[in-house]
Structures are given as structure tokens and as C-alpha cells.
PDB file of N, CA and C in Angstrom:
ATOM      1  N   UNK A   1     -53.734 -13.717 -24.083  1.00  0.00           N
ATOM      2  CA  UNK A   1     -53.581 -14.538 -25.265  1.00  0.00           C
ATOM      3  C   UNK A   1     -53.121 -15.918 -24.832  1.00  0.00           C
ATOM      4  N   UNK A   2     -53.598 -17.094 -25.394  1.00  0.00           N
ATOM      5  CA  UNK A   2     -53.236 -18.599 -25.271  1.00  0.00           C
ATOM      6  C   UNK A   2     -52.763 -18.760 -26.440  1.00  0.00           C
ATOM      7  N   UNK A   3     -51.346 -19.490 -26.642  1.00  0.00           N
ATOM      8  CA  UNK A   3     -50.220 -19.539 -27.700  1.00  0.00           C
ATOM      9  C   UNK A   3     -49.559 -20.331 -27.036  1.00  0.00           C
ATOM     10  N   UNK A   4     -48.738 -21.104 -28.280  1.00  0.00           N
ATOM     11  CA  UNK A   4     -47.884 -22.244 -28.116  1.00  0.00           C
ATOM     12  C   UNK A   4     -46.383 -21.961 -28.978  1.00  0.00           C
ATOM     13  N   UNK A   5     -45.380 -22.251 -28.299  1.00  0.00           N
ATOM     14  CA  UNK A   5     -44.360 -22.712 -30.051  1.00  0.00           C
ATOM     15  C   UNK A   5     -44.206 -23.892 -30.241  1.00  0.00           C
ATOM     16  N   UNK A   6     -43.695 -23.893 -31.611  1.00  0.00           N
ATOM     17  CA  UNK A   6     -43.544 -24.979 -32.090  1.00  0.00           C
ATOM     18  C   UNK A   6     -42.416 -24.744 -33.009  1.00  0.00           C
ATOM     19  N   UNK A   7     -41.332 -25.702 -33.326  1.00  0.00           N
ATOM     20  CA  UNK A   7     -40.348 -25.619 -34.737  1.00  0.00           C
ATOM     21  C   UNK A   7     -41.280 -26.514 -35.587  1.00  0.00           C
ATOM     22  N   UNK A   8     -41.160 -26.435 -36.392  1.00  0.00           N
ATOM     23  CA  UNK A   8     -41.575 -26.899 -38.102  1.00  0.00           C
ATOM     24  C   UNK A   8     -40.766 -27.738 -38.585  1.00  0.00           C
ATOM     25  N   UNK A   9     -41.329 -28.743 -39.335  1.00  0.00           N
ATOM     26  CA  UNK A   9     -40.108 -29.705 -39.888  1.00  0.00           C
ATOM     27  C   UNK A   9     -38.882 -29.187 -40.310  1.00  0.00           C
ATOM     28  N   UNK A  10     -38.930 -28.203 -41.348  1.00  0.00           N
ATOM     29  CA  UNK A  10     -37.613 -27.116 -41.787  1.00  0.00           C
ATOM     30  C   UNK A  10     -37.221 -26.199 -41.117  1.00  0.00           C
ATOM     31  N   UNK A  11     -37.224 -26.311 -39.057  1.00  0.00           N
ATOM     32  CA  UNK A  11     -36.063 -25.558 -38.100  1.00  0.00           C
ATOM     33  C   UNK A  11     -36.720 -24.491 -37.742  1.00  0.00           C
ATOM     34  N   UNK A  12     -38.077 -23.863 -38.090  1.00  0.00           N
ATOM     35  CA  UNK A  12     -38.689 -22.337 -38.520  1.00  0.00           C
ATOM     36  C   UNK A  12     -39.252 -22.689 -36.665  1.00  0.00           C
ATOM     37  N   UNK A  13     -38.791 -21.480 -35.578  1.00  0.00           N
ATOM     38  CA  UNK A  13     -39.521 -21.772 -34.941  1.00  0.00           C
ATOM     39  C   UNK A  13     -40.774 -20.786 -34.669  1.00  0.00           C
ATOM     40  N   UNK A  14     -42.060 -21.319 -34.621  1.00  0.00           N
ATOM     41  CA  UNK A  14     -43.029 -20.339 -34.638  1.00  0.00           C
ATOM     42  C   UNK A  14     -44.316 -20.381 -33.156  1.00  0.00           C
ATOM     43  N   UNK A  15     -45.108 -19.366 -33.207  1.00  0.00           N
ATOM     44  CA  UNK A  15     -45.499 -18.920 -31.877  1.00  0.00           C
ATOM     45  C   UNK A  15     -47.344 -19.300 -32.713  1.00  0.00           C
ATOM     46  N   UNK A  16     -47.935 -19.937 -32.454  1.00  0.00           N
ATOM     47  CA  UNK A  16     -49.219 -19.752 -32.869  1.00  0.00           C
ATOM     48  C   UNK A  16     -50.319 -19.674 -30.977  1.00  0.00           C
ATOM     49  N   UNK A  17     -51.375 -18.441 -31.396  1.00  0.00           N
ATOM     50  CA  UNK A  17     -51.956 -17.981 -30.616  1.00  0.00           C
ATOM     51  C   UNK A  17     -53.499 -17.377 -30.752  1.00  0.00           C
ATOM     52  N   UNK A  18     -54.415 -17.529 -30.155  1.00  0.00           N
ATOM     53  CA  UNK A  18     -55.622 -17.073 -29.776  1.00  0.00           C
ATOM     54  C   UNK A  18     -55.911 -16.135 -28.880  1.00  0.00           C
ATOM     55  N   UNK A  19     -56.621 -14.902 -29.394  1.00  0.00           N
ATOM     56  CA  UNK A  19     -57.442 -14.374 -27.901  1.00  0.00           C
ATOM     57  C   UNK A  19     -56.924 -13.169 -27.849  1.00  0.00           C
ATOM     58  N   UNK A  20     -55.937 -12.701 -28.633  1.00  0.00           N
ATOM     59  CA  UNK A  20     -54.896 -11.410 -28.345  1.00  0.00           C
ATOM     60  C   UNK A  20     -55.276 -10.585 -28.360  1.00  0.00           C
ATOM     61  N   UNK A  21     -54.949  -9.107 -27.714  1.00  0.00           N
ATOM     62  CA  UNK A  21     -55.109  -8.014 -27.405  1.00  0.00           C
ATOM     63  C   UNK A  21     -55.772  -7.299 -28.934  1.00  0.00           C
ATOM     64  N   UNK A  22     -56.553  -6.584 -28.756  1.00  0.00           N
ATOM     65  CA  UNK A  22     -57.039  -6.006 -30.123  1.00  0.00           C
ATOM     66  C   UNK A  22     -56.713  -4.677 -29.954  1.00  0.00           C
ATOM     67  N   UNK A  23     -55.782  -3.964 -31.186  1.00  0.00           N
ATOM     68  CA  UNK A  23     -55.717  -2.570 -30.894  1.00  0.00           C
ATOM     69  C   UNK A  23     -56.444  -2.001 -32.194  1.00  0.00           C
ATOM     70  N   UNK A  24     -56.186  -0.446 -31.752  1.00  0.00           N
ATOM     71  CA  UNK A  24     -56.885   0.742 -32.860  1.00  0.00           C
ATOM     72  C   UNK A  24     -55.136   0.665 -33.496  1.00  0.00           C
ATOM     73  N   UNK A  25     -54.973   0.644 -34.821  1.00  0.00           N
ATOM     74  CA  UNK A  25     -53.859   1.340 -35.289  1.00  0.00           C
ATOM     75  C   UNK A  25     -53.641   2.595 -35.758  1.00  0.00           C
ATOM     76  N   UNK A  26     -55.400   3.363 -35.519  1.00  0.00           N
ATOM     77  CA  UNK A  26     -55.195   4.978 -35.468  1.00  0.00           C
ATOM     78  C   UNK A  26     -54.540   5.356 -34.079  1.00  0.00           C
ATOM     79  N   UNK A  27     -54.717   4.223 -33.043  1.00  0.00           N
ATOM     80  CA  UNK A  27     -54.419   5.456 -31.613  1.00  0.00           C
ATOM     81  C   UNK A  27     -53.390   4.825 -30.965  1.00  0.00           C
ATOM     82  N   UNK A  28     -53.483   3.488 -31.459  1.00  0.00           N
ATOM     83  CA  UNK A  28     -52.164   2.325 -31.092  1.00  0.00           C
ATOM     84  C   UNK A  28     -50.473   2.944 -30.970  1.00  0.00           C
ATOM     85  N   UNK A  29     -50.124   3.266 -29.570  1.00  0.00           N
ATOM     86  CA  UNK A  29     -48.634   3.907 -29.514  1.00  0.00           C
ATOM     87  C   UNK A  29     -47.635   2.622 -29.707  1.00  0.00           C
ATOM     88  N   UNK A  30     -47.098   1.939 -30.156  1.00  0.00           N
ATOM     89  CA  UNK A  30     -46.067   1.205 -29.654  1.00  0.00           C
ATOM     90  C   UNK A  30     -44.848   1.911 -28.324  1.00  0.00           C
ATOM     91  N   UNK A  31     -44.346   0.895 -28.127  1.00  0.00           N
ATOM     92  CA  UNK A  31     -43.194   1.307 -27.691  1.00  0.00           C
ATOM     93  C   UNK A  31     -42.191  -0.061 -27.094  1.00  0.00           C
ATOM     94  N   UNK A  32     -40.883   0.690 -26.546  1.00  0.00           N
ATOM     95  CA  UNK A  32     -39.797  -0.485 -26.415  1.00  0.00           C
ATOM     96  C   UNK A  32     -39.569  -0.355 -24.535  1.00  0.00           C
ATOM     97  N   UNK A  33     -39.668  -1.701 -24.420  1.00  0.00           N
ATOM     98  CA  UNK A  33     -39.540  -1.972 -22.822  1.00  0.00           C
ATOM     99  C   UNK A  33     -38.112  -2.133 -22.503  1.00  0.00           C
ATOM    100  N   UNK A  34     -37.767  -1.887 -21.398  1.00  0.00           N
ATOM    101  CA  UNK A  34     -36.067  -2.550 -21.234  1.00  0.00           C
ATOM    102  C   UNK A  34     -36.332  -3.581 -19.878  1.00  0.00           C
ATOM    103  N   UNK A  35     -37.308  -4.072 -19.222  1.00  0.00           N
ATOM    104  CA  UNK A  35     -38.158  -4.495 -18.018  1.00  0.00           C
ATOM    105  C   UNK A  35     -37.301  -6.209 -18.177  1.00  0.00           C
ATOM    106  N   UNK A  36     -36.545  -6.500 -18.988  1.00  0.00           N
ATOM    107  CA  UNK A  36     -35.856  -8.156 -19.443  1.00  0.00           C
ATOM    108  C   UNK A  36     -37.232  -9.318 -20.377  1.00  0.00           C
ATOM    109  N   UNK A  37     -36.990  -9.990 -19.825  1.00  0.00           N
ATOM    110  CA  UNK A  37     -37.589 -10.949 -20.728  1.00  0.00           C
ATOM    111  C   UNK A  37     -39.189 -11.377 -19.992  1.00  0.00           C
ATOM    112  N   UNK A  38     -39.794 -12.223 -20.897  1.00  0.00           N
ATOM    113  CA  UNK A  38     -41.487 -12.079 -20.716  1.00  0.00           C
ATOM    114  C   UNK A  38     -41.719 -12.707 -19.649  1.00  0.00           C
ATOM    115  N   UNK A  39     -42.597 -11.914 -19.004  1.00  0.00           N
ATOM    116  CA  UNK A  39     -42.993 -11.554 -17.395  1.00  0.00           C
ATOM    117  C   UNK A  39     -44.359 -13.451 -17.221  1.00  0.00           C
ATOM    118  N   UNK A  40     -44.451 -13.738 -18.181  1.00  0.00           N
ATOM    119  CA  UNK A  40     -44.904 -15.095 -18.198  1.00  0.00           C
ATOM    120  C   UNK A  40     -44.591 -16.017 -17.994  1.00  0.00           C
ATOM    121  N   UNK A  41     -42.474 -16.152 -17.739  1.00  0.00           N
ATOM    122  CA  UNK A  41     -42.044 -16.905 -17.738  1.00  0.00           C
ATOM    123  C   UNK A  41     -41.928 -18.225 -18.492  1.00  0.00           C
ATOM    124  N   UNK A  42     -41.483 -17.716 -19.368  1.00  0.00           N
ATOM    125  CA  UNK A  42     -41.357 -18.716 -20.504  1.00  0.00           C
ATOM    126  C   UNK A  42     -39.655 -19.112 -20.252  1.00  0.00           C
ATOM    127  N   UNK A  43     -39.612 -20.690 -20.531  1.00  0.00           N
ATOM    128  CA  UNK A  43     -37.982 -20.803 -20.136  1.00  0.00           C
ATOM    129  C   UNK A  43     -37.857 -21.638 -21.610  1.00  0.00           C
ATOM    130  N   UNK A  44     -36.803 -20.753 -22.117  1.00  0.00           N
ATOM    131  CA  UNK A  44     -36.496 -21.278 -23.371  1.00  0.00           C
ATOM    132  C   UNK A  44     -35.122 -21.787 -23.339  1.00  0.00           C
ATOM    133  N   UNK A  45     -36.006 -23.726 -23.509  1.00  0.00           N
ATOM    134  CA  UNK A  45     -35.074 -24.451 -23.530  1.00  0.00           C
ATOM    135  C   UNK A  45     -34.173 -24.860 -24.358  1.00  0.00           C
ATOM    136  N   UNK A  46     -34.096 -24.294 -25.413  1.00  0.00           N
ATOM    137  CA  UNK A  46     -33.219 -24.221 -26.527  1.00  0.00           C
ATOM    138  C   UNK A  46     -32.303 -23.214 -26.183  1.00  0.00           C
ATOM    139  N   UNK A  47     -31.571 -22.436 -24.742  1.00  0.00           N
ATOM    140  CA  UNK A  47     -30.781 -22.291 -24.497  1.00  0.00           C
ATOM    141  C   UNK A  47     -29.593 -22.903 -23.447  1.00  0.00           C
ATOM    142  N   UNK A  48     -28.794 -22.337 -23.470  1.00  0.00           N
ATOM    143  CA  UNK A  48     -27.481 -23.155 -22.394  1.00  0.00           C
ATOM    144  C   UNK A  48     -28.625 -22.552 -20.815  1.00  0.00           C
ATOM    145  N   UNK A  49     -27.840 -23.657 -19.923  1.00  0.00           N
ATOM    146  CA  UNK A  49     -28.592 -23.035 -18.385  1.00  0.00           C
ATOM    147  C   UNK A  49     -27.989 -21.892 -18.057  1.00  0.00           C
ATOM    148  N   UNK A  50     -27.047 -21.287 -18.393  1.00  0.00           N
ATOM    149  CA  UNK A  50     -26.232 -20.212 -17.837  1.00  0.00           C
ATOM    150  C   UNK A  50     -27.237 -19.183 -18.541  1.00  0.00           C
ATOM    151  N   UNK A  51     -27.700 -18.885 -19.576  1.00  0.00           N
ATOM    152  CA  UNK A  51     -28.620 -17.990 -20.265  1.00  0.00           C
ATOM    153  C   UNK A  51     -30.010 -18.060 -19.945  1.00  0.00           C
ATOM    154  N   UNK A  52     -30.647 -19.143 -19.622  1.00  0.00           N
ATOM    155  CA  UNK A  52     -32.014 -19.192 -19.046  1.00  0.00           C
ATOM    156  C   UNK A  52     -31.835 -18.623 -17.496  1.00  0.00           C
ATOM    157  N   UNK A  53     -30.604 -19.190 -16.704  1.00  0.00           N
ATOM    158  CA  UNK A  53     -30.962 -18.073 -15.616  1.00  0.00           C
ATOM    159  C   UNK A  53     -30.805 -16.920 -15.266  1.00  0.00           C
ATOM    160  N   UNK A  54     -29.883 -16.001 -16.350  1.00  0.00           N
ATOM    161  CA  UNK A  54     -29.991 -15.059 -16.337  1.00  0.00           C
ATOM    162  C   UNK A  54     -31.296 -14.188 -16.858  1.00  0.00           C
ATOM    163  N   UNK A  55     -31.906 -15.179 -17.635  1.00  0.00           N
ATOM    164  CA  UNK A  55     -33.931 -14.501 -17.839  1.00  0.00           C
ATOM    165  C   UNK A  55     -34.356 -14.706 -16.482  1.00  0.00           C
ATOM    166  N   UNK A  56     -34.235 -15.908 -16.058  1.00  0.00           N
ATOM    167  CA  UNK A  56     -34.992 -15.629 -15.119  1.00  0.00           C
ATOM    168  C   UNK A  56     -34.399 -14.913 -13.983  1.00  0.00           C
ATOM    169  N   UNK A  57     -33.695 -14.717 -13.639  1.00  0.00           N
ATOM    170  CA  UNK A  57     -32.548 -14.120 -12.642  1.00  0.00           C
ATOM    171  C   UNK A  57     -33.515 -12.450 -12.945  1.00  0.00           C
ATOM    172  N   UNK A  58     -33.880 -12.010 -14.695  1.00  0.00           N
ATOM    173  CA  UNK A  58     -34.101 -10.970 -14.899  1.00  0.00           C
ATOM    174  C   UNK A  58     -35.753 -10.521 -15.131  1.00  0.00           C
ATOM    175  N   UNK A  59     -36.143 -11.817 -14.743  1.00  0.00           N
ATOM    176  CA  UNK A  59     -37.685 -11.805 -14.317  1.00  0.00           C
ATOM    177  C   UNK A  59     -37.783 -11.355 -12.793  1.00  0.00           C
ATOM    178  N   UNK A  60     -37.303 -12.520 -12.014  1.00  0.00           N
ATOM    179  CA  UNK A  60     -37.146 -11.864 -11.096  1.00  0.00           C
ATOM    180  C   UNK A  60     -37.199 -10.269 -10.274  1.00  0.00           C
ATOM    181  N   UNK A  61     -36.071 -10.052 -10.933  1.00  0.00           N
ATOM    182  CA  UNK A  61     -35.601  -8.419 -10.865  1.00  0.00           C
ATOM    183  C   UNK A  61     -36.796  -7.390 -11.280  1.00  0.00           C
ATOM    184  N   UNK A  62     -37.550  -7.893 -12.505  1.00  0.00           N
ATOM    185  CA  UNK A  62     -38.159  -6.904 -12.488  1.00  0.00           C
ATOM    186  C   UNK A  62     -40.104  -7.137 -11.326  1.00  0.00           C
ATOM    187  N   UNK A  63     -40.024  -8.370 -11.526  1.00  0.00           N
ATOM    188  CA  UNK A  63     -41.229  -8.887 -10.369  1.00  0.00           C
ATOM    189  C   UNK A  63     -40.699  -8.151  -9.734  1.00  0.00           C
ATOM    190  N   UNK A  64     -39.711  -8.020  -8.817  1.00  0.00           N
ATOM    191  CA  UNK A  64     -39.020  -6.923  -7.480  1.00  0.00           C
ATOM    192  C   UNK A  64     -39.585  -5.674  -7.220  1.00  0.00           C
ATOM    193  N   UNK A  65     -39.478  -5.286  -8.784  1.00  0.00           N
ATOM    194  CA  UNK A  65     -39.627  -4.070  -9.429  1.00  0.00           C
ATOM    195  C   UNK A  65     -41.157  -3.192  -9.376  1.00  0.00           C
ATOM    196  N   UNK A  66     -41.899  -4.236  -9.139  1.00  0.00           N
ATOM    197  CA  UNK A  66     -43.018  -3.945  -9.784  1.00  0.00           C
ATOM    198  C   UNK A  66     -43.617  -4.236 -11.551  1.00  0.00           C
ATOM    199  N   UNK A  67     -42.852  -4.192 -11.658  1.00  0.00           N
ATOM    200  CA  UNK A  67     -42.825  -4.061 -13.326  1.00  0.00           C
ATOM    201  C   UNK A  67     -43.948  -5.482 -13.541  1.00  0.00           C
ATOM    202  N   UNK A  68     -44.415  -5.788 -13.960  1.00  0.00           N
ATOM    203  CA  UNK A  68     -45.250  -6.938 -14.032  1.00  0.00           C
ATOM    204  C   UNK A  68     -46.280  -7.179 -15.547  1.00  0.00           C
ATOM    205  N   UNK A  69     -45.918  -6.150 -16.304  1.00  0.00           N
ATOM    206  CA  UNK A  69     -46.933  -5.997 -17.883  1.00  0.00           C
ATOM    207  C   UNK A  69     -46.237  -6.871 -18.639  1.00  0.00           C
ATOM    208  N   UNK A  70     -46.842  -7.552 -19.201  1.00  0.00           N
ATOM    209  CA  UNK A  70     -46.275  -8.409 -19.886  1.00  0.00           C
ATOM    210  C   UNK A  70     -45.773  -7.874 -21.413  1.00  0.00           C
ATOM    211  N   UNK A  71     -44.116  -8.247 -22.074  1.00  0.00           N
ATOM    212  CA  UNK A  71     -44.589  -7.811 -23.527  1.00  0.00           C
ATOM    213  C   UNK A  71     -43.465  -8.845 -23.802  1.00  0.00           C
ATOM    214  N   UNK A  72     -43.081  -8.272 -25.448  1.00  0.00           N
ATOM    215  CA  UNK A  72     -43.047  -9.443 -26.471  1.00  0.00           C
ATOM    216  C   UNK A  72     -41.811 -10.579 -25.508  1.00  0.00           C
ATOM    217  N   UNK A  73     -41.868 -11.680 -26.096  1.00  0.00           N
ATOM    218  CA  UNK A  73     -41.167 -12.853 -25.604  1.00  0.00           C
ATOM    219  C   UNK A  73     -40.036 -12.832 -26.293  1.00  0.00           C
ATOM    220  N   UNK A  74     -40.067 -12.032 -27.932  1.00  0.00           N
ATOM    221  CA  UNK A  74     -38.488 -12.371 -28.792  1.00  0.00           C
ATOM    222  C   UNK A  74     -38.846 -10.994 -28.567  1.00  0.00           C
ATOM    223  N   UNK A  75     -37.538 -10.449 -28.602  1.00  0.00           N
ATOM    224  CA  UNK A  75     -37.331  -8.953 -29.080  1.00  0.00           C
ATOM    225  C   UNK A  75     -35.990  -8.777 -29.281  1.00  0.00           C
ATOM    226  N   UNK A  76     -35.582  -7.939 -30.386  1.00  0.00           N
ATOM    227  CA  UNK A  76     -34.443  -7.806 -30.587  1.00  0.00           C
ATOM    228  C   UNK A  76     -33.530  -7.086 -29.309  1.00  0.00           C
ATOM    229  N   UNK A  77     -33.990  -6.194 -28.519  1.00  0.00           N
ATOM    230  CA  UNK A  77     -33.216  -5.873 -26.678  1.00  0.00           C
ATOM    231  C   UNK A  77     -32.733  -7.166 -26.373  1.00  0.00           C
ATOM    232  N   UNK A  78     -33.792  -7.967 -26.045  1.00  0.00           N
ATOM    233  CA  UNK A  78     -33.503  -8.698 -25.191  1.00  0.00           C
ATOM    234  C   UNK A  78     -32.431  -9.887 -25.802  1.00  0.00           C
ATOM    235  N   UNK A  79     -32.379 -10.540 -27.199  1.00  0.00           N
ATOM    236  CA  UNK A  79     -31.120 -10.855 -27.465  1.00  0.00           C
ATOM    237  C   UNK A  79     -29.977  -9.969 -27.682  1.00  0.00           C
ATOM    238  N   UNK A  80     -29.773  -8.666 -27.764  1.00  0.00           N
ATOM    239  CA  UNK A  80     -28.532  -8.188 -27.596  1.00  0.00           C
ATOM    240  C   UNK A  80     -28.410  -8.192 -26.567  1.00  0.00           C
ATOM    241  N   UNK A  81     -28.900  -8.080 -25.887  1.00  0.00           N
ATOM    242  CA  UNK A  81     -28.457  -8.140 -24.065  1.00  0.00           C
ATOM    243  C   UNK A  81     -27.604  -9.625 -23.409  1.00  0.00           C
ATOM    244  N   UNK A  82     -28.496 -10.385 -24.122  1.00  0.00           N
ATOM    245  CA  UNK A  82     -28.084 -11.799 -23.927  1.00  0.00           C
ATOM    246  C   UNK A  82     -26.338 -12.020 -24.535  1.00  0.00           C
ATOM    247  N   UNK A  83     -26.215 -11.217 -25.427  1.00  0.00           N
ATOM    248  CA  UNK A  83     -24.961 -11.406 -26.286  1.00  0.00           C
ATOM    249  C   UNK A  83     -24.649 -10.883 -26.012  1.00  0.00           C
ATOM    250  N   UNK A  84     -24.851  -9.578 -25.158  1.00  0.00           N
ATOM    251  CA  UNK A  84     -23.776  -8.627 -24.949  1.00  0.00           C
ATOM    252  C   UNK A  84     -23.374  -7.950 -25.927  1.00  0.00           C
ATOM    253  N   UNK A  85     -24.908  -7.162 -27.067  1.00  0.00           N
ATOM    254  CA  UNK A  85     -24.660  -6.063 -27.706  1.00  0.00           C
ATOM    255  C   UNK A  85     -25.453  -5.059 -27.456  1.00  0.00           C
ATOM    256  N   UNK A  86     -25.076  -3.665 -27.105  1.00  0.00           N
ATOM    257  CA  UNK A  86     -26.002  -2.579 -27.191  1.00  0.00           C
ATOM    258  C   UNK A  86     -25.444  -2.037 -28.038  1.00  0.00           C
TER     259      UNK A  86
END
């Protein structure tokens, strides 16, 4: 998928995108990754540097890993983690 963000005059920040994965929602499993933040490396600069390098610190880790599938960029894991809620 090719996607951009953008905030909106009224603060809304949003993700617009082309090209994305097409699923069946008869056979379509979801599921929840714990692998850190998107393997695309996105550095979101609307945080402090101490929090962007711990994404990437946790990109890293999982590149290490093998882990390399890419999934969502917001997810609710990955800001509790950031805050330090499970």
C-alpha cells in the first residue's frame, strides 16, 4: 500500500492510501502482533526523541528477530507500551 498522513485543519490526524491488501471477510482471520511498531519505519515526529527511539530501538529488535511482516502503524499495544500500560 502507498499512503501518506496528514493533520487536517481541525488537529484530525489522518492516513490516506492506495493499493491495499484485499481480503475475503468470509476467511479473513485477524489477529494482534506484539513484534513493536511498523516494520516500515515510520518515525513519528510528533513525538519526544526519547519515544521515537525506543520504536526504533524496537524495530530494530524485531528486524533481529526475523520478524519482518509488516502491520498496523497505530495500534492500541503499541501506545500502551509506549505509556507504560498493559
Amino acid at each position: 500500500m502507498t499512503s501518506y498522513y496528514a493533520h487536517t485543519p481541525s488537529g484530525f490526524f489522518v492516513e490516506s492510501g492506495w493499493g491495499g491488501r484485499v481480503i475475503d471477510p468470509a476467511t479473513w482471520t485477524p489477529h494482534e502482533t506484539f513484534d513493536g511498531p511498523s516494520s516500515w519505519g515510520h518515525e513519528r515526529l510528533n513525538l519526544s526523541e526519547g519515544l521515537r527511539r525506543r520504536l526504533r530501538d524496537m524495530r530494530l529488535d524485531s528486524a533481529a528477530r526475523g520478524r519482518r511482516v509488516p502491520h498496523l502503524a497505530e495500534c492500541p499495544w503499541l501506545y500502551g507500551e509506549l505509556l507504560g500500560r498493559r
